[in-house]
C-alpha atoms as a PDB file:
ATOM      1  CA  UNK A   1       0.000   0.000   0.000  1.00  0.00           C
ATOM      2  CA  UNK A   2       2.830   2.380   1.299  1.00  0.00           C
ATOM      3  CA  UNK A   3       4.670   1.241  -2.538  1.00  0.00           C
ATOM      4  CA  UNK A   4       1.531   2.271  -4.448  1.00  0.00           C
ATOM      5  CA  UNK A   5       1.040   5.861  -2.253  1.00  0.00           C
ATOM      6  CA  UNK A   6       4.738   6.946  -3.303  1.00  0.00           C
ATOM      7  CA  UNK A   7       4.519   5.595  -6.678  1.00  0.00           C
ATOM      8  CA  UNK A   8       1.416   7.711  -7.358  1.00  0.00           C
ATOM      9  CA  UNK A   9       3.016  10.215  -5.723  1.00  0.00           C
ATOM     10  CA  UNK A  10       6.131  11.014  -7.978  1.00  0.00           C
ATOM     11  CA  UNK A  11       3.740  11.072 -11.224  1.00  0.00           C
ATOM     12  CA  UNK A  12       1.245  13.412  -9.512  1.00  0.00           C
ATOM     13  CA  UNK A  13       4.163  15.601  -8.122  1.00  0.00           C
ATOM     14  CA  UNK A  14       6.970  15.233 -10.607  1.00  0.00           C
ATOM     15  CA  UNK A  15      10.362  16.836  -9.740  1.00  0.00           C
ATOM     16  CA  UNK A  16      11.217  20.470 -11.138  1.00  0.00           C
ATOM     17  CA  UNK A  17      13.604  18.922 -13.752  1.00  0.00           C
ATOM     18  CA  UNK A  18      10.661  17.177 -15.049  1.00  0.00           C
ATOM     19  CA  UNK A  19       8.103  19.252 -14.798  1.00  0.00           C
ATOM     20  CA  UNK A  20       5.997  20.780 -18.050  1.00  0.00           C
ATOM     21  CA  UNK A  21       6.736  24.813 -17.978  1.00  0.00           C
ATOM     22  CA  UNK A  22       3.091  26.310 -16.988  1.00  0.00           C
ATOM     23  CA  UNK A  23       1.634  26.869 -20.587  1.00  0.00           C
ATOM     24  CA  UNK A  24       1.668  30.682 -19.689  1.00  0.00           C
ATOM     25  CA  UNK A  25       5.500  30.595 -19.664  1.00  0.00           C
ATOM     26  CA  UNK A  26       7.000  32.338 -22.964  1.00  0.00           C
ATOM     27  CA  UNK A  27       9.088  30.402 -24.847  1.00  0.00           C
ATOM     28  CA  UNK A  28      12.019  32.233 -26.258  1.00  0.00           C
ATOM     29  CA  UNK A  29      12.162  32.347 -29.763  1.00  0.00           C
ATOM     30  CA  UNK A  30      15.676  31.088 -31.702  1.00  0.00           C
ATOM     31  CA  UNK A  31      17.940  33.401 -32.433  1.00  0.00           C
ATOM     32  CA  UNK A  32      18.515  34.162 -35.935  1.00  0.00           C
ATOM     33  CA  UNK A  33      21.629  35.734 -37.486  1.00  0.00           C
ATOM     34  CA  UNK A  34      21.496  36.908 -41.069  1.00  0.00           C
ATOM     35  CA  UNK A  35      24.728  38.145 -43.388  1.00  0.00           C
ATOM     36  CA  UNK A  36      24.460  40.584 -45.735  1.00  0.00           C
ATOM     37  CA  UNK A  37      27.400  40.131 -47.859  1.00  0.00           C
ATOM     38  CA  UNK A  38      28.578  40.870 -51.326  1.00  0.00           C
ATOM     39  CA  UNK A  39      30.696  43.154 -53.507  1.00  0.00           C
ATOM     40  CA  UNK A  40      31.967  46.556 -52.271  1.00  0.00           C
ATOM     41  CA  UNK A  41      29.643  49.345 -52.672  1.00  0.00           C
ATOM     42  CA  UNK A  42      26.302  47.099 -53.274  1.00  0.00           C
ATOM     43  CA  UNK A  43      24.653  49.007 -50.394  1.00  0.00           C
ATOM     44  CA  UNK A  44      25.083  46.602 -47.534  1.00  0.00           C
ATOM     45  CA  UNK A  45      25.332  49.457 -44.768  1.00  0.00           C
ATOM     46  CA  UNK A  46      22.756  51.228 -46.238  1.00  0.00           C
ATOM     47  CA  UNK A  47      20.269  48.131 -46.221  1.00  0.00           C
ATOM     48  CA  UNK A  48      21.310  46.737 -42.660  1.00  0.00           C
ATOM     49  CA  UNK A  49      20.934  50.238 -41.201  1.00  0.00           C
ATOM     50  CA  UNK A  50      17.419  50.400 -42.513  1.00  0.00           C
ATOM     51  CA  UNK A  51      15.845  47.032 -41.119  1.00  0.00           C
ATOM     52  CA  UNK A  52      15.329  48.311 -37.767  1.00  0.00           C
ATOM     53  CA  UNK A  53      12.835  50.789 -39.095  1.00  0.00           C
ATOM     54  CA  UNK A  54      10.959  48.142 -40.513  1.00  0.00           C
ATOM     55  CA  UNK A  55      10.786  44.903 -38.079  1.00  0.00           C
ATOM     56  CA  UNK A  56       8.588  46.647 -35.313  1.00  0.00           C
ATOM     57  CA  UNK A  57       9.803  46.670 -31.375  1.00  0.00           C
ATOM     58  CA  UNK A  58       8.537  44.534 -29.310  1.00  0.00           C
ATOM     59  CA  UNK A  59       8.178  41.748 -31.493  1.00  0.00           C
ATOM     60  CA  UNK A  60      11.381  42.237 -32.806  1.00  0.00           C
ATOM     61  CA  UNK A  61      14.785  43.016 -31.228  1.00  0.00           C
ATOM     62  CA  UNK A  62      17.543  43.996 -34.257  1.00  0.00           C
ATOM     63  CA  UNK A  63      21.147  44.389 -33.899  1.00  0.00           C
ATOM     64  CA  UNK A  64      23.371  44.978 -36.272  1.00  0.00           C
ATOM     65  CA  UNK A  65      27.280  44.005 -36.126  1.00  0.00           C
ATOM     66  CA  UNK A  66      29.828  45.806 -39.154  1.00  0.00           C
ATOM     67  CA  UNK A  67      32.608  43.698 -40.225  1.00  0.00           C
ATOM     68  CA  UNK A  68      34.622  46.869 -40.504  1.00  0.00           C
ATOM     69  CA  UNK A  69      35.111  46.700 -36.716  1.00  0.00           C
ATOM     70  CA  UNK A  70      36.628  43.677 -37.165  1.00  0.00           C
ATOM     71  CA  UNK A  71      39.643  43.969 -39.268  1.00  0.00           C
ATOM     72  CA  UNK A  72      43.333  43.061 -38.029  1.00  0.00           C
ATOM     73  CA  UNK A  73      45.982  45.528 -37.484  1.00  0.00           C
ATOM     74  CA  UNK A  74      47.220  46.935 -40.940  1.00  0.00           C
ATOM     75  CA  UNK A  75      50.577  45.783 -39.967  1.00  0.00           C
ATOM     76  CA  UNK A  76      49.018  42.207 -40.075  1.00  0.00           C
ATOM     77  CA  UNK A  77      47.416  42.745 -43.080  1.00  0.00           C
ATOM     78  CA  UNK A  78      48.178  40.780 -46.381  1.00  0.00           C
ATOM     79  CA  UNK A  79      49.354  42.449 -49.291  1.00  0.00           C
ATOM     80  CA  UNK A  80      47.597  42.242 -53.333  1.00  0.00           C
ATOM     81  CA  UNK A  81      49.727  43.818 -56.228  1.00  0.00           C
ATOM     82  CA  UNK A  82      51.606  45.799 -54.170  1.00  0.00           C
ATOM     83  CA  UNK A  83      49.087  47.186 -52.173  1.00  0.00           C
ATOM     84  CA  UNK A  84      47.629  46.440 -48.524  1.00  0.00           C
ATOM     85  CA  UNK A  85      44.678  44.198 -48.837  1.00  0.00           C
ATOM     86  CA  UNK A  86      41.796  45.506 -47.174  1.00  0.00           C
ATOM     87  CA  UNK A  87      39.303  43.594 -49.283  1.00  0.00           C
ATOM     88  CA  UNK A  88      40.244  39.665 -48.575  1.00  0.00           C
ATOM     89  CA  UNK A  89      39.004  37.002 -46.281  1.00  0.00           C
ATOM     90  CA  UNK A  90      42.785  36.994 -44.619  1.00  0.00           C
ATOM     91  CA  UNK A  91      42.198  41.001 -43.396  1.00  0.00           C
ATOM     92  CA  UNK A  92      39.380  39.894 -41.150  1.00  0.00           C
ATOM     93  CA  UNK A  93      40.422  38.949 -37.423  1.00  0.00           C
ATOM     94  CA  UNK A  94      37.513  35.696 -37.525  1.00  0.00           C
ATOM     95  CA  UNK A  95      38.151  34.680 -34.217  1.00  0.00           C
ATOM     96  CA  UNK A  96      37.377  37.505 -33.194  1.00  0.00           C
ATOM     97  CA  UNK A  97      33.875  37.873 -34.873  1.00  0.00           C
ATOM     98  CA  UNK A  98      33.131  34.530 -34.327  1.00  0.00           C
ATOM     99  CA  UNK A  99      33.293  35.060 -30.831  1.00  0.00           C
ATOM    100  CA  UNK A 100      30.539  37.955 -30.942  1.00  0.00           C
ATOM    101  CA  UNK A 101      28.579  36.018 -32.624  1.00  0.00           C
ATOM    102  CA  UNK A 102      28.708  33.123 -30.564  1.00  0.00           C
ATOM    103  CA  UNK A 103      28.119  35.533 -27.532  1.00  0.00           C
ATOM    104  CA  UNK A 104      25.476  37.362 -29.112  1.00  0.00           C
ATOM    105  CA  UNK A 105      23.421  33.774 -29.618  1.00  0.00           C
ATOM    106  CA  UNK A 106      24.218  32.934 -26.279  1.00  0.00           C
ATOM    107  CA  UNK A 107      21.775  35.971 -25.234  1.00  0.00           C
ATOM    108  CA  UNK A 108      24.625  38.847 -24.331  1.00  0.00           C
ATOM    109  CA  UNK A 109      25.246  42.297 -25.958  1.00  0.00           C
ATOM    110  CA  UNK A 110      27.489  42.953 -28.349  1.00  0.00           C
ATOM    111  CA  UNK A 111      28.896  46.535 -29.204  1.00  0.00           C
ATOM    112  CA  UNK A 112      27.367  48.199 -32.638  1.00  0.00           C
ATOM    113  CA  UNK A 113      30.220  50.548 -32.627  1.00  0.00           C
ATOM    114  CA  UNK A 114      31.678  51.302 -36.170  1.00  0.00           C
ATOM    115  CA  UNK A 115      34.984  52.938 -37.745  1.00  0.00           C
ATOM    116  CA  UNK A 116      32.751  54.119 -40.680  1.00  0.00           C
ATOM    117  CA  UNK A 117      29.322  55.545 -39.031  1.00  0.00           C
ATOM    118  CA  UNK A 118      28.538  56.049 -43.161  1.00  0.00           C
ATOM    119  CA  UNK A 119      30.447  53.913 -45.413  1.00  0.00           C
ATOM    120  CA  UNK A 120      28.985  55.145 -48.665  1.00  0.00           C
ATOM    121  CA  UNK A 121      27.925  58.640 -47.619  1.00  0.00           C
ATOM    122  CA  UNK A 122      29.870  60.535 -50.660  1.00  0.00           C
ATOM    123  CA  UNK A 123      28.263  57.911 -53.079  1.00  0.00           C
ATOM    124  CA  UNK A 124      24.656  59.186 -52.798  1.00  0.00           C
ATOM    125  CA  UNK A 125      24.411  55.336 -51.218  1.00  0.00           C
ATOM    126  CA  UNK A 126      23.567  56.164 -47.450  1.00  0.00           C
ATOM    127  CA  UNK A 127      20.450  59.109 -48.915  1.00  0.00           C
ATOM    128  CA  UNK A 128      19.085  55.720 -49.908  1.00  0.00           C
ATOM    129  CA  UNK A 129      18.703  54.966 -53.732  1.00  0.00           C
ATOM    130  CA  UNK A 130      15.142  54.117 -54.179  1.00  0.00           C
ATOM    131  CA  UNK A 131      14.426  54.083 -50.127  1.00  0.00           C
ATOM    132  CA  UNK A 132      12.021  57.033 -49.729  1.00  0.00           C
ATOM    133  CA  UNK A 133      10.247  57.279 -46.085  1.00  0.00           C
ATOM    134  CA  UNK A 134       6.668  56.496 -47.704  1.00  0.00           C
ATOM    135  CA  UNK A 135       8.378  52.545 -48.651  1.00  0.00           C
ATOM    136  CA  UNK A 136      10.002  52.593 -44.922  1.00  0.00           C
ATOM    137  CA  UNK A 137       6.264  52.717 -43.370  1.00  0.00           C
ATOM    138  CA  UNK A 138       4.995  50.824 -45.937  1.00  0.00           C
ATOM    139  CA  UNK A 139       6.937  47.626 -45.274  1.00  0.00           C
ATOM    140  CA  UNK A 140       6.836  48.482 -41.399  1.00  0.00           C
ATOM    141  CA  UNK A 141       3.329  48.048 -41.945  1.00  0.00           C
ATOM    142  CA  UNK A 142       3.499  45.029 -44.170  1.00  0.00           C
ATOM    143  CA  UNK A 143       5.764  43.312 -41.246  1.00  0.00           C
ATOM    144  CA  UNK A 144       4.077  43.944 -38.423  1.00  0.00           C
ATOM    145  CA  UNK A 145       1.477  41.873 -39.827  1.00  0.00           C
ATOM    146  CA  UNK A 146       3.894  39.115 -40.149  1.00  0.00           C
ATOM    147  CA  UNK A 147       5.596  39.411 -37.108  1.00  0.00           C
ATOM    148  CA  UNK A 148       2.308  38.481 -36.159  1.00  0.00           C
ATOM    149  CA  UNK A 149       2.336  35.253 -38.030  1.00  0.00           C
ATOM    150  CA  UNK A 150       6.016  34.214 -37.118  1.00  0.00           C
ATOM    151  CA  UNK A 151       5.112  34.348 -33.471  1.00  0.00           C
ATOM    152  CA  UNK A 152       1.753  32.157 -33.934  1.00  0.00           C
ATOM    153  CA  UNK A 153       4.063  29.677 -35.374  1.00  0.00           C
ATOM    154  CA  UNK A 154       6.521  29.992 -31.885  1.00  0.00           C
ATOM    155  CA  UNK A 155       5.686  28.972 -28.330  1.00  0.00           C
ATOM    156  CA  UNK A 156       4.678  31.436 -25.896  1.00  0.00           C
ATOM    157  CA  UNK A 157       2.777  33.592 -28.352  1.00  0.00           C
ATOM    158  CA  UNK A 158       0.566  36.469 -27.666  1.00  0.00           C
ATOM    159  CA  UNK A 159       0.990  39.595 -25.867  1.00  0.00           C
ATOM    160  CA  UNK A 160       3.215  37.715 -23.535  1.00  0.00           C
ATOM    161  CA  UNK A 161       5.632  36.089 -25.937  1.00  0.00           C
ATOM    162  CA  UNK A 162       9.312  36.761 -25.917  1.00  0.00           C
ATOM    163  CA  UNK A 163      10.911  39.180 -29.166  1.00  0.00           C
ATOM    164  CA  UNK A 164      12.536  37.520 -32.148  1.00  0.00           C
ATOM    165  CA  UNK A 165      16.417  38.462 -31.923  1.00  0.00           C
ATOM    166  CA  UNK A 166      18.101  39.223 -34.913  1.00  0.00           C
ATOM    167  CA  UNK A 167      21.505  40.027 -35.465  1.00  0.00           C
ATOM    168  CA  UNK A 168      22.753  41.782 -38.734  1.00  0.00           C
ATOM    169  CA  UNK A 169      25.825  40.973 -39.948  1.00  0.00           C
ATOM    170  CA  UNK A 170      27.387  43.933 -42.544  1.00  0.00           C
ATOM    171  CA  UNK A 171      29.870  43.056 -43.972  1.00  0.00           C
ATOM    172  CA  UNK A 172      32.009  41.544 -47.131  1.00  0.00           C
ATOM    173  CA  UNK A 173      32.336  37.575 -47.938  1.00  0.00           C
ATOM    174  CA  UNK A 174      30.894  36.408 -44.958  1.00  0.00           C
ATOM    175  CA  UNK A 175      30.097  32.749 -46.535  1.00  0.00           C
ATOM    176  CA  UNK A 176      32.354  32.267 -48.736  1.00  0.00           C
ATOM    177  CA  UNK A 177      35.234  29.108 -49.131  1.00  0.00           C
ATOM    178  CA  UNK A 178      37.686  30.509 -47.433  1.00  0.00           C
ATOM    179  CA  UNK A 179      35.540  31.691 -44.403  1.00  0.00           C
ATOM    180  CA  UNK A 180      35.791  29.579 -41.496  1.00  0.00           C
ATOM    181  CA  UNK A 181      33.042  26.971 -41.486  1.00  0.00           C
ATOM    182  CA  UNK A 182      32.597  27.143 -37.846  1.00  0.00           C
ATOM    183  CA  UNK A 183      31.667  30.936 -38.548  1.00  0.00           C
ATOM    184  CA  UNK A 184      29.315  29.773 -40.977  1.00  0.00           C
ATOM    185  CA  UNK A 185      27.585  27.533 -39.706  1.00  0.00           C
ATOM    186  CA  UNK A 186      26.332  30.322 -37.127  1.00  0.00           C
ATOM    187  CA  UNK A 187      24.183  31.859 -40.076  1.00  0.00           C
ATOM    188  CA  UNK A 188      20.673  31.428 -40.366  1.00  0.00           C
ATOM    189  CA  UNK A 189      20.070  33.341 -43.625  1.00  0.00           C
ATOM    190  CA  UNK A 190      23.129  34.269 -46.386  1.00  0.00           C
ATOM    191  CA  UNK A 191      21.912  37.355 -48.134  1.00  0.00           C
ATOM    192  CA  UNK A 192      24.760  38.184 -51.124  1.00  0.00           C
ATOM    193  CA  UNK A 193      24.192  41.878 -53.314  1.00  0.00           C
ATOM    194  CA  UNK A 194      25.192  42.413 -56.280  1.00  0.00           C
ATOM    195  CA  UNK A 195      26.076  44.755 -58.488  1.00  0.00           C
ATOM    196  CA  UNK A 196      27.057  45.748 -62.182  1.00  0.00           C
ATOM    197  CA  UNK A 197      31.233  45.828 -62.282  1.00  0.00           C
ATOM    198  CA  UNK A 198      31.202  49.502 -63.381  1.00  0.00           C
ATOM    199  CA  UNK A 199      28.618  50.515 -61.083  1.00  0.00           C
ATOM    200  CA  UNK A 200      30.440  49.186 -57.865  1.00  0.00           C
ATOM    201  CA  UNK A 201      33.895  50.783 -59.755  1.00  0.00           C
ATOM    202  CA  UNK A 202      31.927  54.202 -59.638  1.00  0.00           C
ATOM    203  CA  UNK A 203      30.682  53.778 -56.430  1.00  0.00           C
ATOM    204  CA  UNK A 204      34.067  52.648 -54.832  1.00  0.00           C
ATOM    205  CA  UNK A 205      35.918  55.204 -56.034  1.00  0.00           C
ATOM    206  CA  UNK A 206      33.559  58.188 -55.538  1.00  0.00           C
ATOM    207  CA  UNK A 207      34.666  57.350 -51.844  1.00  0.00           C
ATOM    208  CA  UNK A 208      36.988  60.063 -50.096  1.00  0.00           C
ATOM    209  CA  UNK A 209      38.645  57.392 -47.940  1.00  0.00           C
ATOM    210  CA  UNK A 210      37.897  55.144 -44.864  1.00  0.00           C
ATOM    211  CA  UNK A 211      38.442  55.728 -41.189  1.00  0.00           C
ATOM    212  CA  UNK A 212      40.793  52.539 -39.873  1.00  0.00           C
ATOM    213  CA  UNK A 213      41.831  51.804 -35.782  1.00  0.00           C
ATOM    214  CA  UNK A 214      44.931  53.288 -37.121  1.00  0.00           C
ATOM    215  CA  UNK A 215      43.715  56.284 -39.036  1.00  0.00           C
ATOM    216  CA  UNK A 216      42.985  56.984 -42.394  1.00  0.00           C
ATOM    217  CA  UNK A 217      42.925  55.005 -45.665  1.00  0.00           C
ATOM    218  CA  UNK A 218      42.337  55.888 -49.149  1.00  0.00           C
ATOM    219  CA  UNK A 219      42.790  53.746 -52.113  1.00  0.00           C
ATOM    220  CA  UNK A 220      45.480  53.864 -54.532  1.00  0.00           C
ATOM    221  CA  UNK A 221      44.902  54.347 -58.066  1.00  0.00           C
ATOM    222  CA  UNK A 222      43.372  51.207 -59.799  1.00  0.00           C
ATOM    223  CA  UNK A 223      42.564  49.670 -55.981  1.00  0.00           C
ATOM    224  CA  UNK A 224      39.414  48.367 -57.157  1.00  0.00           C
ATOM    225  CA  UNK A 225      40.826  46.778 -60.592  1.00  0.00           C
ATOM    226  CA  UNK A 226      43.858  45.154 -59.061  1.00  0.00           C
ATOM    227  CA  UNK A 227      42.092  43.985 -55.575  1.00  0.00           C
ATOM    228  CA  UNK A 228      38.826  44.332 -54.859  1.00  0.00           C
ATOM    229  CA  UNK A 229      37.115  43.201 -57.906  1.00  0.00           C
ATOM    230  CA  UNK A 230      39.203  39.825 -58.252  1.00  0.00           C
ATOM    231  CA  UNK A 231      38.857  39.421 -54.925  1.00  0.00           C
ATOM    232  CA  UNK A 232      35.272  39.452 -54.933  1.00  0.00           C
ATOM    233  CA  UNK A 233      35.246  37.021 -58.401  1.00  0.00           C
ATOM    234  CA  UNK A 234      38.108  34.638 -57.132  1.00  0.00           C
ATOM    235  CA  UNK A 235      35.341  33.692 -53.395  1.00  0.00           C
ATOM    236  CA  UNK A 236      32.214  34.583 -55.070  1.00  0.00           C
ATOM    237  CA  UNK A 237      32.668  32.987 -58.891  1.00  0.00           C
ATOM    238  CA  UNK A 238      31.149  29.374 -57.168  1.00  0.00           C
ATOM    239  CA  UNK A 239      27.680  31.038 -56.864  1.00  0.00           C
ATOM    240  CA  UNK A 240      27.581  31.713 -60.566  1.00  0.00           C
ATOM    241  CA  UNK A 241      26.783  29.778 -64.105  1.00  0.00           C
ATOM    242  CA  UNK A 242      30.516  29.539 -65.720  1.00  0.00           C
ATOM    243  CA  UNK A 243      31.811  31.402 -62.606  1.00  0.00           C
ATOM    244  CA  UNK A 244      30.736  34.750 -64.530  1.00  0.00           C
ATOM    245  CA  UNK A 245      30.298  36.960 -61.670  1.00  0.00           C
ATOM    246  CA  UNK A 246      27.886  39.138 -63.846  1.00  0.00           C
ATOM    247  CA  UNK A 247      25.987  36.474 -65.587  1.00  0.00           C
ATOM    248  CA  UNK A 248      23.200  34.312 -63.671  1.00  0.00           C
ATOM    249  CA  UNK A 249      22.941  32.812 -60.416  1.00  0.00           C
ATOM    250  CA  UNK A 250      23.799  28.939 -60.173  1.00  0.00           C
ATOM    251  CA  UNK A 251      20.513  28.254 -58.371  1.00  0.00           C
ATOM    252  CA  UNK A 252      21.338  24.449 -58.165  1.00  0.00           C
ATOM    253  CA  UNK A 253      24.762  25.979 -55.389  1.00  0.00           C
ATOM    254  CA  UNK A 254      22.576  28.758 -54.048  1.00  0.00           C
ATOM    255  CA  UNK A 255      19.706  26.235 -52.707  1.00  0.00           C
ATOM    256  CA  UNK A 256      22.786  23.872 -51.595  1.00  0.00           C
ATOM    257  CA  UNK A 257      24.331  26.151 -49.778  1.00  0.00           C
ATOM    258  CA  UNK A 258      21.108  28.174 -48.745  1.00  0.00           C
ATOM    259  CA  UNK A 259      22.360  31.572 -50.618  1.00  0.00           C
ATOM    260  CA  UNK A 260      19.748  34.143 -51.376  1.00  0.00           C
ATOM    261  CA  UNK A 261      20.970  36.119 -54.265  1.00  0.00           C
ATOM    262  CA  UNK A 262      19.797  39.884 -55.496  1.00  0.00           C
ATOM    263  CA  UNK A 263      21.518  42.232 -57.997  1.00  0.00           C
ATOM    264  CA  UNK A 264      21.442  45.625 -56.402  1.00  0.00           C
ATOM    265  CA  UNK A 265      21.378  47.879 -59.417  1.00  0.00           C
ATOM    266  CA  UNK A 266      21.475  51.712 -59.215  1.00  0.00           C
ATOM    267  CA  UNK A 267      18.282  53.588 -58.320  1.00  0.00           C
ATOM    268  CA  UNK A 268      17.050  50.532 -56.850  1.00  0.00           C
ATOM    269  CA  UNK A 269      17.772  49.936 -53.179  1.00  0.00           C
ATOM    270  CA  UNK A 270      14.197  49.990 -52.324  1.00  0.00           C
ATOM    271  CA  UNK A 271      13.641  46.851 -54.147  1.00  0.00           C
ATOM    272  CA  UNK A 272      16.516  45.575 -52.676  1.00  0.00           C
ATOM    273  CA  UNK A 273      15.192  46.242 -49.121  1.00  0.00           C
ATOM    274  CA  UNK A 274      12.122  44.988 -49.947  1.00  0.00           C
ATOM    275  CA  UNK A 275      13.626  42.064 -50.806  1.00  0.00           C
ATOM    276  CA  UNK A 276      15.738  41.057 -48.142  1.00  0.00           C
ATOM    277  CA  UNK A 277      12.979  42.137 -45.449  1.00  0.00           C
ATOM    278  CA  UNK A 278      10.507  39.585 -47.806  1.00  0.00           C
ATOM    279  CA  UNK A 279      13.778  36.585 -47.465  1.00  0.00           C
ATOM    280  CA  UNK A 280      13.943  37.153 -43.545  1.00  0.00           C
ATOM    281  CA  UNK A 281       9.941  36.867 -42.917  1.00  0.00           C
ATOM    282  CA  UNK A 282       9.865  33.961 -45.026  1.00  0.00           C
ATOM    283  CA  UNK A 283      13.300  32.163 -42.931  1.00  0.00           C
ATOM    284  CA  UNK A 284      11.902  33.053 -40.115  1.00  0.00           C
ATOM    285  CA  UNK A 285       8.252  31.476 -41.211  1.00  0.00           C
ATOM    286  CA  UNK A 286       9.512  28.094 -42.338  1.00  0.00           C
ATOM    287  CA  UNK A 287      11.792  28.307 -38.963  1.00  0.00           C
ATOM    288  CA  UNK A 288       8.599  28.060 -36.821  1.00  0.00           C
ATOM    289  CA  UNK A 289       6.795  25.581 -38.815  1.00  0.00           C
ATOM    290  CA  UNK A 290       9.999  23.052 -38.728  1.00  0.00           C
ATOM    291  CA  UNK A 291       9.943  23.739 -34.555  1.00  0.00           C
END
């Protein structure tokens, strides 16, 4: 009898370890990292600093993390044609970055601090090519209704339910071979902008110069020829039909490697930011149907 009264007694009183979470409990939703990657001068800053405008607090919490802050010393950096390489996988201290990122998904600030507050401000990028404040509100508007969605599709929805976190990564080949796969397997979605070469050669070189750790850098004459253009074809040419870096999309290795792809011609940012807001409602959608 005794036997039966404590055997009853651990299902009806289970300890706290196994215990179901009272069904008013939040559940926190996954964190979810996207890069926005790509060519120089596609209008990565200019995108990444307009998402917060448009994913609605509280539902959403967005951070955004430059890769500019994340560069090695220039005396460590490797050299290209005679000329420090600023545009390369090897300039980027990945350790480093990988450890925000890893602390960031573990739930703990990171610093948005940047070098370059406006990377593409003498290039009539930052005013926003095609961004007018009339789109901003109209996809804000457009997204709140889907925030809605993505958190009926999470645990702990309703008024109570914790905020999607979303860290923005800015920055330049962020998935490409020669990135650490332990960095990228922290991505959720892999965003990659293009643009036409001689738009991204006008672009680049409309620039006055950069703000480094160290100071100030400006490119040389024929920087973007000699570096950052085959840079950008030598990591990026796998994405491509034929490797041509200006032709189409190898859809076939974009699905593989879960690549979103979008050329980001001039005069067009807004569809470009419509675009990648569209991509990180829909991750985030088939996210919380797979949980």
């Amino acid at each position: 009898m005794l036997l039966s009264l404590l055997w009853a007694y651990q299902f009806d009183n289970p300890p706290p370890f196994l215990a179901t979470p009272p069904a008013h409990m939040p559940s926190s939703p996954l964190p979810f990292v996207v890069a926005l990657s790509g060519l120089s001068s596609t209008g990565k800053s200019t995108i990444a600093s307009h998402l917060p405008l448009i994913f609605p607090s509280p539902q959403y919490t967005l951070t955004i993390l430059h890769v500019d802050d994340f560069y090695k010393p220039q005396a460590h950096l490797p050299f290209r044609a005679g000329h420090l390489d600023w545009d390369c996988t090897g300039s980027l201290d990945w350790p480093k970055l990988e450890a925000a990122v890893r602390s960031w998904r573990a739930g703990k600030q990171v610093a948005e601090g940047k070098v370059n507050p406006q990377p593409e401000s003498d290039t009539g990028v930052a005013g926003g090519e095609g961004i007018t404040q009339a789109l901003v509100e109209e996809l804000r508007g457009e997204f709140q209704g889907a925030a809605a969605a993505v958190g009926s599709l999470n645990p702990g929805q309703g008024a109570a339910a914790a905020s999607q976190r979303v860290l923005i990564l800015d920055g330049f080949l962020l998935f490409t071979p020669s990135v650490p796969s332990s960095f990228r397997s922290l991505l959720d979605l892999k965003v990659l902008l293009r643009a036409p070469y001689a738009e991204a050669k006008r672009r680049r070189e409309a620039r006055s110069g950069y703000t480094t750790m160290e100071g100030w850098w400006e490119d040389p004459p024929g920087y973007f020829d000699t570096v950052v253009w085959p840079n950008y074809v030598e990591e990026n040419q796998g994405f491509f039909v034929e490797g041509d870096v200006e032709g189409d999309i190898d859809e076939e290795r974009c699905q593989r490697e879960a690549v979103k792809a979008k050329m980001g011609a001039s005069g067009a940012l807004g569809e470009v930011l419509s675009w990648v807001s569209g991509e990180m409602v829909r991750a985030l959608e088939e996210r919380g149907r797979r949980r």
